[in-house]
Protein backbone atom coordinates (compact mmCIF):
# COMPACT_ATOMS: atom_id res chain seq x y z
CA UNK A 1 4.28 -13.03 -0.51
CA UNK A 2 5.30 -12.40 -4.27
CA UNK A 3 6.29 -8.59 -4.97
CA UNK A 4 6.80 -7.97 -8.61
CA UNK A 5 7.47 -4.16 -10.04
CA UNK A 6 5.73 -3.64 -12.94
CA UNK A 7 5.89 -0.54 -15.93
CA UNK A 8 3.34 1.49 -16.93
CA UNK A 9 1.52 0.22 -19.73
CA UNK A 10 -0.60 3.13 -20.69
CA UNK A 11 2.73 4.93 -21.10
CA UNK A 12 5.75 3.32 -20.89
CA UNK A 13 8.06 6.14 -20.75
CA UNK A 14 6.37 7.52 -18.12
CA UNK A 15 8.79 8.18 -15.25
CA UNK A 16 7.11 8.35 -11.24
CA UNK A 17 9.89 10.67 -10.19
CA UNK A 18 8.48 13.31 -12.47
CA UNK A 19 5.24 13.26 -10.20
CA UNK A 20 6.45 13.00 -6.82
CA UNK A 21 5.50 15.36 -4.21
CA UNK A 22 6.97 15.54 -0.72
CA UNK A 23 5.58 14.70 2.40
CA UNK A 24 6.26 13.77 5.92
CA UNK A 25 5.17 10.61 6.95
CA UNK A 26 2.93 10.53 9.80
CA UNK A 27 4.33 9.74 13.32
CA UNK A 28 2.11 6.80 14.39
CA UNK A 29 2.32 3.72 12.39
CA UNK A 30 -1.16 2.24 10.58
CA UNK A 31 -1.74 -1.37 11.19
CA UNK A 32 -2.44 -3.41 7.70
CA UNK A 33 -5.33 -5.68 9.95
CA UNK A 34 -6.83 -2.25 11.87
CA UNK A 35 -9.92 -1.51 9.61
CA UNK A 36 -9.60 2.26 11.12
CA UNK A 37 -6.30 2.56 9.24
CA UNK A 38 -8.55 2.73 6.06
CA UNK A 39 -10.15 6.07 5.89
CA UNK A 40 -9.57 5.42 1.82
CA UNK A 41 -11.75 2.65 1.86
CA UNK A 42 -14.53 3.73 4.54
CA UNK A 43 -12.56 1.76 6.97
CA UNK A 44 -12.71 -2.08 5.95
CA UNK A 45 -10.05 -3.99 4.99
CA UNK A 46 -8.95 -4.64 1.55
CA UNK A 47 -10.03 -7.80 0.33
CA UNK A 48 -8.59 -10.65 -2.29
CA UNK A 49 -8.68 -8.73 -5.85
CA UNK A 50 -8.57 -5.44 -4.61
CA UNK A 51 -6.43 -2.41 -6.07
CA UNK A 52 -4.95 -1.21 -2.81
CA UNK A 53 -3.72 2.75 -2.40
CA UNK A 54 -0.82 3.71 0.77
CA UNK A 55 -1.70 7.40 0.70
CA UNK A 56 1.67 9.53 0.65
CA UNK A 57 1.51 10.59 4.27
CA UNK A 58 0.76 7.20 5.33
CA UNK A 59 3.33 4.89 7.62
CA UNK A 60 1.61 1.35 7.32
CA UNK A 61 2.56 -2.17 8.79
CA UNK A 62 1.50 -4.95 6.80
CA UNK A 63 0.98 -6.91 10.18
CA UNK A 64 -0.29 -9.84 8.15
CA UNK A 65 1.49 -13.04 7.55
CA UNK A 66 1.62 -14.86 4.15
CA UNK A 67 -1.02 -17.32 5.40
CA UNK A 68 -4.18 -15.36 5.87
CA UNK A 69 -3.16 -12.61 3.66
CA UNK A 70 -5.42 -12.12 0.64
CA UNK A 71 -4.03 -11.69 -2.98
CA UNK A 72 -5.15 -8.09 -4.05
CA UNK A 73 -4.93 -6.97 -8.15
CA UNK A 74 -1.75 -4.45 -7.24
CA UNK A 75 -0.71 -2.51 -3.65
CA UNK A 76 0.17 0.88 -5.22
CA UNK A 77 2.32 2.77 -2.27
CA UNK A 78 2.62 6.47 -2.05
CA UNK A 79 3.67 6.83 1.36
CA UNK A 80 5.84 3.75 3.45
CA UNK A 81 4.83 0.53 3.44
CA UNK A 82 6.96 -1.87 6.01
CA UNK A 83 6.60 -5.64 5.96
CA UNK A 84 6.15 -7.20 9.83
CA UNK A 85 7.94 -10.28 10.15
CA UNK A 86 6.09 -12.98 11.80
């Protein structure tokens, strides 16, 4: 899996910092290949070309290894994302 940071192009001073928010993670972790950890996306899983949102209170797992994971347009995380290792 390839993870490449990339600036804003629409502004490119624009700072993410500026916009942050606190929250407090949730407590139980959200498993990348559960379908009901996507209440964002009517619960199904993202699929190859997707844009893919981590809500800010979210704590997901991305359970899936490079193999059978699809390649999605960007993964834009609010909340925690952890990487499983297989």
């Amino acid at each position: 899996m390839t993870i490449k940071k990339l600036p804003c192009f629409v502004n490119p001073d624009y700072n993410p910092s500026d916009n942050v928010t606190e929250s407090d993670p949730e407590k139980t972790e959200r498993l990348w290949s559960d379908p009901a950890s996507w209440e964002n996306r009517n619960k199904t899983l993202p699929k190859a070309g997707d844009r893919v949102v981590i809500d800010a209170t979210w704590n997901m797992i991305m359970d899936l290894n490079e193999s059978n994971s699809p390649i999605f347009d960007y993964i834009e995380v609010n909340g925690r994302l952890e990487f499983k290792r297989n």
